[in-house]
N, C-alpha and C. Protein backbone atom coordinates (compact mmCIF):
# COMPACT_ATOMS: atom_id res chain seq x y z
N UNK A 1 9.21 21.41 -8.69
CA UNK A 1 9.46 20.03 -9.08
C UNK A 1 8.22 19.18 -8.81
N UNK A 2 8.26 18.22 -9.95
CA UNK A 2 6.89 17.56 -9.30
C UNK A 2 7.22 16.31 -8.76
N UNK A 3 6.10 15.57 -8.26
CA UNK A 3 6.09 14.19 -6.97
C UNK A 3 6.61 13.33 -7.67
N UNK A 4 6.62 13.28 -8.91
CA UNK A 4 7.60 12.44 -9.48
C UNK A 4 8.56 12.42 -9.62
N UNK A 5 9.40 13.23 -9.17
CA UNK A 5 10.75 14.04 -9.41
C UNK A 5 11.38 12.60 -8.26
N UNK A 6 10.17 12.63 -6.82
CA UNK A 6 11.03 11.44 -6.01
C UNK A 6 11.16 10.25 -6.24
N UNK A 7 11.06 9.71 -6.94
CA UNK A 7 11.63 8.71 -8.02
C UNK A 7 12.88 8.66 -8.29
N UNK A 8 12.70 9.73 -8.77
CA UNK A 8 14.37 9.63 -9.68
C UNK A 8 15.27 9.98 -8.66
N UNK A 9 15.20 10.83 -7.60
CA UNK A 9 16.01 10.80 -6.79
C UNK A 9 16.52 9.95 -5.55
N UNK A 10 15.60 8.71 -5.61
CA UNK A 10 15.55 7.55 -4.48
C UNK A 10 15.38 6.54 -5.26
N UNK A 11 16.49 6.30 -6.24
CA UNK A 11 15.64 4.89 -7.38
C UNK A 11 15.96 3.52 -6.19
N UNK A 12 17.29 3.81 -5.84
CA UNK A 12 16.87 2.57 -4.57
C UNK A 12 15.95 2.29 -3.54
N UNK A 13 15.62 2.79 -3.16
CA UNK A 13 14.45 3.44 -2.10
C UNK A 13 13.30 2.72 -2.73
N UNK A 14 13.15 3.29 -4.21
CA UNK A 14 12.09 3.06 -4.92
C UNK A 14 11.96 1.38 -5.42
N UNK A 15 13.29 1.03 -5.89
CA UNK A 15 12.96 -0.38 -6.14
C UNK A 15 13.21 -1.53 -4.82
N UNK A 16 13.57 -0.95 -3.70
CA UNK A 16 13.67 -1.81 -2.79
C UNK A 16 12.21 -2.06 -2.40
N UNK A 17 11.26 -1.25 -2.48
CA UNK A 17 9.94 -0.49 -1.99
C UNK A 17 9.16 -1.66 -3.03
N UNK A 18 9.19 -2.45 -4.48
CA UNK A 18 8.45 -2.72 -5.65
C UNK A 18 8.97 -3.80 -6.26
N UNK A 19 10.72 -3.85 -5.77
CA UNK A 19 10.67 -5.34 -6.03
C UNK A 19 11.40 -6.13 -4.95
N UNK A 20 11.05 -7.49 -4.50
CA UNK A 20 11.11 -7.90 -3.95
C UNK A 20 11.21 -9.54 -3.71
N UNK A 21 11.84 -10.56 -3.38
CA UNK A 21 11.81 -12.11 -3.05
C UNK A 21 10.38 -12.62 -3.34
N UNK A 22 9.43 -11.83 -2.15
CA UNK A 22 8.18 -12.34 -2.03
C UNK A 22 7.40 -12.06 -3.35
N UNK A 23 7.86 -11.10 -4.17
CA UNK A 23 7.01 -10.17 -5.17
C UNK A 23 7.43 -11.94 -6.24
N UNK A 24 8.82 -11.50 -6.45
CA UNK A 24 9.29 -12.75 -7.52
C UNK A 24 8.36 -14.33 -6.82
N UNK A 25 8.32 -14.53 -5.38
CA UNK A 25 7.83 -16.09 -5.40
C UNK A 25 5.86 -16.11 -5.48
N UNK A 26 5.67 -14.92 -5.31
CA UNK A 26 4.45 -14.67 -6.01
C UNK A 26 4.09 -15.07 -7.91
N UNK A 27 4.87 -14.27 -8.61
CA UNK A 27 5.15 -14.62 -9.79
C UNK A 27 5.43 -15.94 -10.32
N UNK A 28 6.47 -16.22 -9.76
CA UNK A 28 7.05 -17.88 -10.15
C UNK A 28 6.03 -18.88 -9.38
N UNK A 29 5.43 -18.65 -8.54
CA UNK A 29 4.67 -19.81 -7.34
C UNK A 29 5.72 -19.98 -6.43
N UNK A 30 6.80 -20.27 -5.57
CA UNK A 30 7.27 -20.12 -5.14
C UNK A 30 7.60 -19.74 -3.35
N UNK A 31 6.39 -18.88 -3.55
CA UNK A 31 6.31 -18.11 -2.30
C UNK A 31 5.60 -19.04 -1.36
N UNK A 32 6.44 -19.37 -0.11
CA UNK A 32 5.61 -19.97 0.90
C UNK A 32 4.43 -19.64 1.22
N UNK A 33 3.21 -20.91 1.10
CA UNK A 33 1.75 -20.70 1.54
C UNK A 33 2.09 -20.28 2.56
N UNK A 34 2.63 -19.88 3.52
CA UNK A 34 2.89 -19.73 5.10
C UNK A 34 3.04 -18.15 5.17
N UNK A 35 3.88 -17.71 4.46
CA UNK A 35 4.54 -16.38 3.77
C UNK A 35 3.37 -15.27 3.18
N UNK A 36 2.35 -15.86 2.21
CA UNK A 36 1.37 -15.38 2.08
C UNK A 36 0.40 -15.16 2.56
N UNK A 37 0.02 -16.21 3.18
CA UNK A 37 -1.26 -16.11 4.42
C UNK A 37 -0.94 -15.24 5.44
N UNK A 38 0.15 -15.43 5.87
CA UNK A 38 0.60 -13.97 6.86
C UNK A 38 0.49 -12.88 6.13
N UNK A 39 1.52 -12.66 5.22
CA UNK A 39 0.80 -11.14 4.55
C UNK A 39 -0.43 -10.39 4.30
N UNK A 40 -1.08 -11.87 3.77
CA UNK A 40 -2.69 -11.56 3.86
C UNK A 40 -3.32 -10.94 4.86
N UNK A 41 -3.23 -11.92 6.08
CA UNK A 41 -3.81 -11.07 7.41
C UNK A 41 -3.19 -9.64 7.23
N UNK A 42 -1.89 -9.72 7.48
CA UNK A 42 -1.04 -8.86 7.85
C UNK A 42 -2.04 -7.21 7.06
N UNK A 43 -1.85 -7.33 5.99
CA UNK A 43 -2.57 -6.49 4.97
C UNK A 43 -3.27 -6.20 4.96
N UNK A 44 -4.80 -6.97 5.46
CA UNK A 44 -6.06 -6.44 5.89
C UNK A 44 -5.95 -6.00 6.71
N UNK A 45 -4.89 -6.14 7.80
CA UNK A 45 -5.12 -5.24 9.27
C UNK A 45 -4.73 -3.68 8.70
N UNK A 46 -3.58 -3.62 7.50
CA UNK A 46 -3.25 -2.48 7.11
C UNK A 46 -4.21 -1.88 6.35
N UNK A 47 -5.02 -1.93 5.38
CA UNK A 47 -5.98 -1.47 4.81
C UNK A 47 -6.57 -1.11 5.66
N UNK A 48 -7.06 -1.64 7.13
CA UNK A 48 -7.88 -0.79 8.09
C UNK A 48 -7.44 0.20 8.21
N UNK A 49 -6.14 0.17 9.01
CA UNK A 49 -5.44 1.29 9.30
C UNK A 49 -5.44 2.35 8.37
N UNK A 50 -5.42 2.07 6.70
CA UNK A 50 -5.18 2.84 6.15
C UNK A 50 -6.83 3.35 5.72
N UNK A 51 -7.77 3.13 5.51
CA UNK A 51 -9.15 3.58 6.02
C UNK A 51 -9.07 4.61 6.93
N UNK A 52 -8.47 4.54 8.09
CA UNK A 52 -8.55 5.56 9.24
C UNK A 52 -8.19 6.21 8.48
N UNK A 53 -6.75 6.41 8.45
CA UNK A 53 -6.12 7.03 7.93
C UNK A 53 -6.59 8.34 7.02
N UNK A 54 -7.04 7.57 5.74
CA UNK A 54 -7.70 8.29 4.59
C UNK A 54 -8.89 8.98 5.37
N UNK A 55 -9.70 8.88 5.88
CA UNK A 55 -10.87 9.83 6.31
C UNK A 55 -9.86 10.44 7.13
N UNK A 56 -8.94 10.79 8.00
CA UNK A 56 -8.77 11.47 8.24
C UNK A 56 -8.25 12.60 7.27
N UNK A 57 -7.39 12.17 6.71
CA UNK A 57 -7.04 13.40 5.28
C UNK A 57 -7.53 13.70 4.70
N UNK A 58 -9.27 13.18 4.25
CA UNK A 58 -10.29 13.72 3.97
C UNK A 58 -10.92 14.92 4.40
N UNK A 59 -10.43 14.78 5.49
CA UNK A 59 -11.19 15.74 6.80
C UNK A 59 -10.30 17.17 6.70
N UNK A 60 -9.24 16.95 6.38
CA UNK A 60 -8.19 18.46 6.36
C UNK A 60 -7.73 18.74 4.64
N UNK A 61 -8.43 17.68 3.92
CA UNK A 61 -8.31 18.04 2.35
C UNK A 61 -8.96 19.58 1.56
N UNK A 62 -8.08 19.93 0.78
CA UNK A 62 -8.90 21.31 0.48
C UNK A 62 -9.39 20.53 -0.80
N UNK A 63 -10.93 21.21 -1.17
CA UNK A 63 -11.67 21.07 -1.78
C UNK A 63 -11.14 20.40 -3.20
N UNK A 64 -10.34 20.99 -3.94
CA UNK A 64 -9.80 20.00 -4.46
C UNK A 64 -9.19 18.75 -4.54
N UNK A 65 -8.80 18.46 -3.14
CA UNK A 65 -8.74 16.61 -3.35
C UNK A 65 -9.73 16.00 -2.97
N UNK A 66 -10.97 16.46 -2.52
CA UNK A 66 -11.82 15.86 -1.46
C UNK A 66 -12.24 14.66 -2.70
N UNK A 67 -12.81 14.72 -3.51
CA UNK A 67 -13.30 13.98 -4.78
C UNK A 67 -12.77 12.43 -4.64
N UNK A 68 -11.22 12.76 -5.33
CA UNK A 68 -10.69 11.74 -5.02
C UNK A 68 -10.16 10.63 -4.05
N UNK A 69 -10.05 11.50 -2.76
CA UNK A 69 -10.12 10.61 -1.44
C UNK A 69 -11.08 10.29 -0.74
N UNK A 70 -12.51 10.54 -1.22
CA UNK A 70 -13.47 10.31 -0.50
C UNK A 70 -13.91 8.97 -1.33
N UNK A 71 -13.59 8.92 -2.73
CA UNK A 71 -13.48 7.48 -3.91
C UNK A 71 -12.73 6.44 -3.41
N UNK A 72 -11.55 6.90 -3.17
CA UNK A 72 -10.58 5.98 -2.33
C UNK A 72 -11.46 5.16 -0.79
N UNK A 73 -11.90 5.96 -0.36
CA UNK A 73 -12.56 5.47 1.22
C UNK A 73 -13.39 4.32 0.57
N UNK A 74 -14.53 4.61 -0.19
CA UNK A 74 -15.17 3.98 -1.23
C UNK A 74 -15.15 2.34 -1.46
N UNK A 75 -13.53 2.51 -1.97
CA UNK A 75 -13.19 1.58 -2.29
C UNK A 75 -12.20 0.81 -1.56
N UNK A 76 -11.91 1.47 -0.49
CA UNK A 76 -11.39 0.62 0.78
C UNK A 76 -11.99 -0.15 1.55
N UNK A 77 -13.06 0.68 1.60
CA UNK A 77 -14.33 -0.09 2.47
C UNK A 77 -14.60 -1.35 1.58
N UNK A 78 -15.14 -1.37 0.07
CA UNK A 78 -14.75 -2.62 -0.25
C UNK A 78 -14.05 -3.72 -0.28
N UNK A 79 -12.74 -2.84 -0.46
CA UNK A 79 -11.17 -3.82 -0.11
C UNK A 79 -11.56 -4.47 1.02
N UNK A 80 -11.94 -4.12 2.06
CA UNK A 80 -11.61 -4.61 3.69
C UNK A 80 -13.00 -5.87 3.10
N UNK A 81 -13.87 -6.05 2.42
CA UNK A 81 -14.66 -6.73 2.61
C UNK A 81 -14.11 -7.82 1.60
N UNK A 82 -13.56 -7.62 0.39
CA UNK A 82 -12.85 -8.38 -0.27
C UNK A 82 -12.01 -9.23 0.39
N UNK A 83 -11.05 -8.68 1.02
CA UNK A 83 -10.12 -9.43 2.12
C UNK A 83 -10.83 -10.32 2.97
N UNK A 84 -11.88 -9.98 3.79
CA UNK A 84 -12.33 -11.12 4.57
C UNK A 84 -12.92 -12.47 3.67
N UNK A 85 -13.63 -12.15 2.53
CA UNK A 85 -14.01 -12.92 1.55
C UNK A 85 -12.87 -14.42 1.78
N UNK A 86 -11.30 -13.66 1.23
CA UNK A 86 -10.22 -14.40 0.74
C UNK A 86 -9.64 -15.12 1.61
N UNK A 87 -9.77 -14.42 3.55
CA UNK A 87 -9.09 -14.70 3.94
C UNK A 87 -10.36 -15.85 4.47
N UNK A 88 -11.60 -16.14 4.68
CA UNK A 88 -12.49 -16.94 4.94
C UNK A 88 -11.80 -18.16 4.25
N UNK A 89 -12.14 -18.08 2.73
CA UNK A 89 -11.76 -19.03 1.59
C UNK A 89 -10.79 -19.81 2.25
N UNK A 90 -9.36 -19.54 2.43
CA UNK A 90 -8.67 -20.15 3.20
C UNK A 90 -8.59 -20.35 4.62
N UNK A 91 -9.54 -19.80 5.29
CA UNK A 91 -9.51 -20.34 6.79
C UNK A 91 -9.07 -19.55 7.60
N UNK A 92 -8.46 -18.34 7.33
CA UNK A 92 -7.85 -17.64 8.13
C UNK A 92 -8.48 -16.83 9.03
N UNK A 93 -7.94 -15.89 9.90
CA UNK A 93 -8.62 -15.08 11.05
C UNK A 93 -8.29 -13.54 10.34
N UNK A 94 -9.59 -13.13 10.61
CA UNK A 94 -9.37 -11.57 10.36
C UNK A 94 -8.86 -10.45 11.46
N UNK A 95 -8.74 -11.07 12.42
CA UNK A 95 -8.22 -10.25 13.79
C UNK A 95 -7.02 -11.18 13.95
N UNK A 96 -6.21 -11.33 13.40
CA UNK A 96 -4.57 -11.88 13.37
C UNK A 96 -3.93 -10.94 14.23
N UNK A 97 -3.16 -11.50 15.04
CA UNK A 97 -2.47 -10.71 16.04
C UNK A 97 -1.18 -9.79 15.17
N UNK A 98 -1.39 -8.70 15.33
CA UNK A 98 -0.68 -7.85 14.52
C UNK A 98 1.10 -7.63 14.78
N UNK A 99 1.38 -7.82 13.56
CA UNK A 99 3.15 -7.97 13.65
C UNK A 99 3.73 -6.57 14.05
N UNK A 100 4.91 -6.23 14.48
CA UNK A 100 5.40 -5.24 14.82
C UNK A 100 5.90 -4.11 13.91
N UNK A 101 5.89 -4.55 12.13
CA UNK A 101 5.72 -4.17 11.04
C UNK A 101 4.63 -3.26 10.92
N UNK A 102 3.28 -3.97 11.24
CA UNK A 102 1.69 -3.39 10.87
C UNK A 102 2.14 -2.29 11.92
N UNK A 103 2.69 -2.71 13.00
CA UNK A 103 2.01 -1.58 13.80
C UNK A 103 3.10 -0.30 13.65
N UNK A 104 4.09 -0.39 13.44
CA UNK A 104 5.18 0.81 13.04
C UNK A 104 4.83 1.41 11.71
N UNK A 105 3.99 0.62 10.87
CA UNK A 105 3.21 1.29 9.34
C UNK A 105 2.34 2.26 10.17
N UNK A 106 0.93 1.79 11.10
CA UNK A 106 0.33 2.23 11.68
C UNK A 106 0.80 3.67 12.20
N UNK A 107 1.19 3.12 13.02
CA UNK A 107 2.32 4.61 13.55
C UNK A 107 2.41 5.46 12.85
N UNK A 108 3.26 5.65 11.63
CA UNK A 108 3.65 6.08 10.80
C UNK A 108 3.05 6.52 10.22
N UNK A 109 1.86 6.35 9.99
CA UNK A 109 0.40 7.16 9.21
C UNK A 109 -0.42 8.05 10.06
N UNK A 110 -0.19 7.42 11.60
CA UNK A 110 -0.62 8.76 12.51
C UNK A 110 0.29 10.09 12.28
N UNK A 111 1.50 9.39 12.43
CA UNK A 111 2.61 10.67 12.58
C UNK A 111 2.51 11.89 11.32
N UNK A 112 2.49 10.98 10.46
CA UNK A 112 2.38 11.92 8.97
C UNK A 112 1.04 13.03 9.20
N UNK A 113 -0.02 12.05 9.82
CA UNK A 113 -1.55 12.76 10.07
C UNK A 113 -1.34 14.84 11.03
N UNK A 114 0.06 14.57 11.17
CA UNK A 114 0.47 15.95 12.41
C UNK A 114 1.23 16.64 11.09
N UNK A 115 1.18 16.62 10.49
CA UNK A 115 2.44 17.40 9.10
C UNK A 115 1.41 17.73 8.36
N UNK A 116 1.50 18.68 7.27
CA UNK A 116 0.46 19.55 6.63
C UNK A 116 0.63 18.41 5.35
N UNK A 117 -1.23 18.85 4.91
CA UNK A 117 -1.79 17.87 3.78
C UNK A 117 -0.85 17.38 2.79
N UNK A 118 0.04 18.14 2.30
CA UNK A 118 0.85 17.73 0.88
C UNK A 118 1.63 16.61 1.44
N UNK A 119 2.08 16.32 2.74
CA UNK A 119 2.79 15.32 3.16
C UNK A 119 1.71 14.15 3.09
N UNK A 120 0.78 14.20 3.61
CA UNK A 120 -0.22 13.04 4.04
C UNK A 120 -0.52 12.64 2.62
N UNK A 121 -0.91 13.07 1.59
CA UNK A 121 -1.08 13.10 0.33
C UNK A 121 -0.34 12.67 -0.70
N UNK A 122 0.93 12.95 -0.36
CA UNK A 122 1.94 12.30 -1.10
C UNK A 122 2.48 11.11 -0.63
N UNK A 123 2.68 11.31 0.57
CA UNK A 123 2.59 9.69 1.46
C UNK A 123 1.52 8.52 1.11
N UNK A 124 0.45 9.14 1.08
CA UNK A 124 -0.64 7.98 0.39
C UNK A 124 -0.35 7.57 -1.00
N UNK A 125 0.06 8.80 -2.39
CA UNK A 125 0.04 8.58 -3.27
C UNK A 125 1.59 7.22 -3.23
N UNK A 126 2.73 7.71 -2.37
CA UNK A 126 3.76 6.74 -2.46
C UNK A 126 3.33 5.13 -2.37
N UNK A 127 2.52 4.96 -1.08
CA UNK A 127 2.04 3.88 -0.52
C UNK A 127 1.09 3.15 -1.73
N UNK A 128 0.16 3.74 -2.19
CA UNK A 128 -0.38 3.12 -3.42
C UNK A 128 0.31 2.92 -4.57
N UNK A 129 1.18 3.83 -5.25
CA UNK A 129 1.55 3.78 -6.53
C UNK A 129 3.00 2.32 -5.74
N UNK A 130 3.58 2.43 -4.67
CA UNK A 130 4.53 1.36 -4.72
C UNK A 130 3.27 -0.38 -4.95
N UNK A 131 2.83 0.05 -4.42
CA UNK A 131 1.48 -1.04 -3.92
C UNK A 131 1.49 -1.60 -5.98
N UNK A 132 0.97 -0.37 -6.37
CA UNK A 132 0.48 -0.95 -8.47
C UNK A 132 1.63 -1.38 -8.82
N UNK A 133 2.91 -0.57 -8.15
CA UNK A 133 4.24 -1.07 -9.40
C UNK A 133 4.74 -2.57 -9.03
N UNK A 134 4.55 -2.96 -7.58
CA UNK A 134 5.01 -4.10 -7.24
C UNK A 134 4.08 -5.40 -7.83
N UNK A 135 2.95 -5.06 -7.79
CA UNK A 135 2.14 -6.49 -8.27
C UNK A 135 2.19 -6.06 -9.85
N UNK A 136 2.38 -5.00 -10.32
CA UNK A 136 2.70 -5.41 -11.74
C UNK A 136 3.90 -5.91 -11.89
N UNK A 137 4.94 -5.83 -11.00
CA UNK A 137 6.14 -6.60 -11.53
C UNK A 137 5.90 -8.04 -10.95
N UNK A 138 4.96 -8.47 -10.29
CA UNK A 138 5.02 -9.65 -10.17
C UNK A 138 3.50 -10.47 -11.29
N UNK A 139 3.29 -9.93 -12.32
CA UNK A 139 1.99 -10.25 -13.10
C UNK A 139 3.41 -11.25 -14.35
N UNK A 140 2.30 -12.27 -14.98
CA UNK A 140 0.93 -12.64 -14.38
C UNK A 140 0.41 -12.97 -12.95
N UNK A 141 1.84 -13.87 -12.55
CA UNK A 141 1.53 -14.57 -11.29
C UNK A 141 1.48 -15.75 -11.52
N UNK A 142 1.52 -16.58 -10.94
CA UNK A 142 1.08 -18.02 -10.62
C UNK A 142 0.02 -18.38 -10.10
N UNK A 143 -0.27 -19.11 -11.12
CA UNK A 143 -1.97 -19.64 -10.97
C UNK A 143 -2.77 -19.25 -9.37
N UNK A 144 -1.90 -19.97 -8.35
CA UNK A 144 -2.53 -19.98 -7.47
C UNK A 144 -2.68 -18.17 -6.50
N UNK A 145 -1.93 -17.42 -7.00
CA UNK A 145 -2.42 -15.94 -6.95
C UNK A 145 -2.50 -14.59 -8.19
N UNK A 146 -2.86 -15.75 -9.22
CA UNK A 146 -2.80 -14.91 -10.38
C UNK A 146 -4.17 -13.87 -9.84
N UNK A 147 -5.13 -14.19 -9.28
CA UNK A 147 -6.29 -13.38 -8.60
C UNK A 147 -5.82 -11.89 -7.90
N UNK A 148 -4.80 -12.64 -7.22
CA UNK A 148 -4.26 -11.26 -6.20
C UNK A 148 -3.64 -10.16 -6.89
N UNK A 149 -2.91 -10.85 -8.23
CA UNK A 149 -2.47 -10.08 -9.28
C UNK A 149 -3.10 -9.35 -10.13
N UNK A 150 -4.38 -9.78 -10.86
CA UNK A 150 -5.18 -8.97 -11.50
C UNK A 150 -5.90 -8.15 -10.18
N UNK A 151 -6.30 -8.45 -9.57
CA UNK A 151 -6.88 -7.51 -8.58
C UNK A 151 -6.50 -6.02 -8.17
N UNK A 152 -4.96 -6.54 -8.07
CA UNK A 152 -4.04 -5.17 -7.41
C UNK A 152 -3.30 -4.01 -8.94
N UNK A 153 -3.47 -4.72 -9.74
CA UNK A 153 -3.19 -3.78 -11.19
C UNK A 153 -4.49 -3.77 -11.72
N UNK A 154 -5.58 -3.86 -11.58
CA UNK A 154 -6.78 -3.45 -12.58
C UNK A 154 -6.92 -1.70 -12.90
N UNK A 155 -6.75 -1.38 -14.07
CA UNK A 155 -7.03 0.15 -14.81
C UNK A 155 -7.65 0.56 -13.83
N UNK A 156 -8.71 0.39 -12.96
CA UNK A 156 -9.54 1.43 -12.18
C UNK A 156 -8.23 1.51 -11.05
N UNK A 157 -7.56 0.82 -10.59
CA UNK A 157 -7.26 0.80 -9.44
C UNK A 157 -5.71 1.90 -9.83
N UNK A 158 -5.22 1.67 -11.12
CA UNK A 158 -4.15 2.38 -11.68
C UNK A 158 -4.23 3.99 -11.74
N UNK A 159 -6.29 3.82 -12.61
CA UNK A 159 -6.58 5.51 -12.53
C UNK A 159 -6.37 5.95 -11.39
N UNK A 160 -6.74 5.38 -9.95
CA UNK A 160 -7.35 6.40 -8.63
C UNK A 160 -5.61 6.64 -8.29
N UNK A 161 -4.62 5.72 -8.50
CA UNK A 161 -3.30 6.20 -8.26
C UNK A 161 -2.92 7.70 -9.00
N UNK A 162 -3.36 7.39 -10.40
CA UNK A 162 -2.80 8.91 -11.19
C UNK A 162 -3.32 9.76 -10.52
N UNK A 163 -4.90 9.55 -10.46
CA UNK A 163 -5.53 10.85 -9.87
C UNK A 163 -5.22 11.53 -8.30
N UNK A 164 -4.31 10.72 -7.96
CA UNK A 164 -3.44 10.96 -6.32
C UNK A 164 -2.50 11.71 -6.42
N UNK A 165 -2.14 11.16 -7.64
CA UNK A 165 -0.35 12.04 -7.69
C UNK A 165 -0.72 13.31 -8.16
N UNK A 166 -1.74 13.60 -8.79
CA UNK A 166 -1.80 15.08 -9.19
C UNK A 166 -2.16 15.80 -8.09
N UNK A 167 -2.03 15.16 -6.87
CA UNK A 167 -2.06 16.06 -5.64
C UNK A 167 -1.06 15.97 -5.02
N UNK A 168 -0.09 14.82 -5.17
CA UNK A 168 1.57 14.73 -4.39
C UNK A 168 1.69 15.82 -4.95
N UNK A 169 2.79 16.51 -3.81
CA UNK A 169 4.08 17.44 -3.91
C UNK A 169 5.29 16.76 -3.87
N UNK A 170 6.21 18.01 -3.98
CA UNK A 170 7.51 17.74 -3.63
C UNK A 170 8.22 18.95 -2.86
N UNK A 171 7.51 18.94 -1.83
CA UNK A 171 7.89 19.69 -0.88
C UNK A 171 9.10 18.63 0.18
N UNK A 172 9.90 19.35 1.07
CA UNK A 172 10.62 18.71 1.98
C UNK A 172 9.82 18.16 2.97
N UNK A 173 8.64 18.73 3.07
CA UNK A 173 7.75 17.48 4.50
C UNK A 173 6.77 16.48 3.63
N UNK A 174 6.95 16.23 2.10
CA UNK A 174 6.22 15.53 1.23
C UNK A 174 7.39 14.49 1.11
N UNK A 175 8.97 14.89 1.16
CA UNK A 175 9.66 13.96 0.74
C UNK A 175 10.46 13.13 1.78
N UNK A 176 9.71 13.77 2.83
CA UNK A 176 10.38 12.95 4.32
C UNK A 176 9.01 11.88 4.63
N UNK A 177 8.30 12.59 3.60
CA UNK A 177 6.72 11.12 4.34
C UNK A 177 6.88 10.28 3.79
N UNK A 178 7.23 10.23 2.16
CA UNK A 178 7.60 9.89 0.83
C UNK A 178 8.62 8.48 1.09
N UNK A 179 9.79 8.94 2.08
CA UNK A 179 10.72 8.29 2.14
C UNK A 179 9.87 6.89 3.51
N UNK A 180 9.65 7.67 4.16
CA UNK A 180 9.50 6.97 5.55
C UNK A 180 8.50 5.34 4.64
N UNK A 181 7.58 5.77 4.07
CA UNK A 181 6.47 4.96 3.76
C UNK A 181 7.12 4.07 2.31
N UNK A 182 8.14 4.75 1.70
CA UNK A 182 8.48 3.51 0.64
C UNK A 182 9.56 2.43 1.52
N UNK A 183 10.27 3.12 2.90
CA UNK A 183 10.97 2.00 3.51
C UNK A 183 10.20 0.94 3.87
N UNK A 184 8.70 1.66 4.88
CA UNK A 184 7.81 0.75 5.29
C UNK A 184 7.20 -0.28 4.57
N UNK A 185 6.99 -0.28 2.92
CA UNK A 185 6.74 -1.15 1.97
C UNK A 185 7.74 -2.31 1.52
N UNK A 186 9.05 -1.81 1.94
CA UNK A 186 10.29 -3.13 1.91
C UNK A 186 10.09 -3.66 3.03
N UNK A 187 10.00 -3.02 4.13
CA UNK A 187 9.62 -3.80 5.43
C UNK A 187 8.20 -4.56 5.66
N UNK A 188 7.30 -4.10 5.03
CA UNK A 188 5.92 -4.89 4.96
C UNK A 188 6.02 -6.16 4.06
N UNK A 189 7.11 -5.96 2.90
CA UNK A 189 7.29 -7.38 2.36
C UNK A 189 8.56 -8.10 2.91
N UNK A 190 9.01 -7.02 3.61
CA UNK A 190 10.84 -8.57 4.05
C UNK A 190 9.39 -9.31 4.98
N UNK A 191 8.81 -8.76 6.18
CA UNK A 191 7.93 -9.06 7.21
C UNK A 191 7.04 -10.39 6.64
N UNK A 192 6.43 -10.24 5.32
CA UNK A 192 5.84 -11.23 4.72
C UNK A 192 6.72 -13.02 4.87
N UNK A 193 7.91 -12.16 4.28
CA UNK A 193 9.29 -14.19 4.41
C UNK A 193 9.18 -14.12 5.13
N UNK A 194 10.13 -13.16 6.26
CA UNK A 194 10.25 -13.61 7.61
C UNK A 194 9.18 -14.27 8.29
N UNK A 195 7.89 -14.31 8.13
CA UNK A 195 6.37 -15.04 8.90
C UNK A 195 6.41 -16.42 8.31
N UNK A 196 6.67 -16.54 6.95
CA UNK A 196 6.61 -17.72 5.85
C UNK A 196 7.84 -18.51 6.66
């Protein structure tokens, strides 16, 4: 079966994970400035984390994924510099004291890091592909984060997702990482209101 197969078998899972309050007050404008700026921090602290992260699965990748996750690092390392950019713009702190959300995501990407590659791999591919489907359901956006919206669906950022999943499995320690990390994505956005 392939990694897409967990989709269809967790469609709640899956749309609790992509759509969301915050996703819709993104879209409409809506969404508390208060609500977003927390996420913001919140998010750059996770992109770090998820940096670690990725070099580490780099490090135990067999030769065939190395390509694509070493592109990903790439372009994380950018991300993290993008983010400070945005979060400057508005004033914010890039060392935001981290919510108990970030740090149970955190967690959670170590833990996966002890389970063999197809888990870590498919766990990433979950974490990104929920990441494209949610800001496309919240596109265009509203003016004042229509930016955040084209940013997070741009074609390059869509390709490096496809080119992930052709390394998800659907193994049983692919679909227990699978699960853990699309809950953590409803919880990274309830975490967003709840701050707002």
């Amino acid at each position: 079966m392939a990694a897409s197969d967990l989709l269809r078998r967790h469609p709640s899972e899956w749309r609790a994970a992509t759509r969301h309050p915050f996703l819709d007050g993104v879209q409409d404008g809506r969404v508390p400035a208060g609500a977003f700026s927390s996420w913001l921090q919140q998010d750059y602290l996770f992109v770090s984390d998820l940096l670690t992260f990725q070099a580490r699965l780099l490090a135990i990748a067999p030769r065939s994924a190395q390509s694509v996750l070493a592109a990903g690092l790439v372009a994380l390392e950018a991300e993290l510099t993008w983010f400070e950019e945005h979060l400057a713009q508005r004033g914010l702190r890039s060392a935001a004291p981290r919510h108990t959300t970030t740090d149970a995501y955190r967690a959670e990407l170590d833990r996966i890091l002890t389970k063999p590659f197809e888990a870590g791999v498919s766990a990433l591919w979950a974490l990104e592909l929920a990441y494209l489907e949610a800001w496309r359901g919240a596109a265009p956006g509203a003016a004042q984060y229509r930016e955040f919206v084209e940013h997070w669906t741009a074609p390059g950022f869509a390709a490096y997702v496809d080119r992930l999943g052709a390394h998800a499995t659907d193994s049983p320690a692919a679909e227990e990482a699978w699960l853990r990390v699309v809950r953590l994505e409803r919880a990274f956005w309830d975490m967003a209101l709840d701050a707002g």
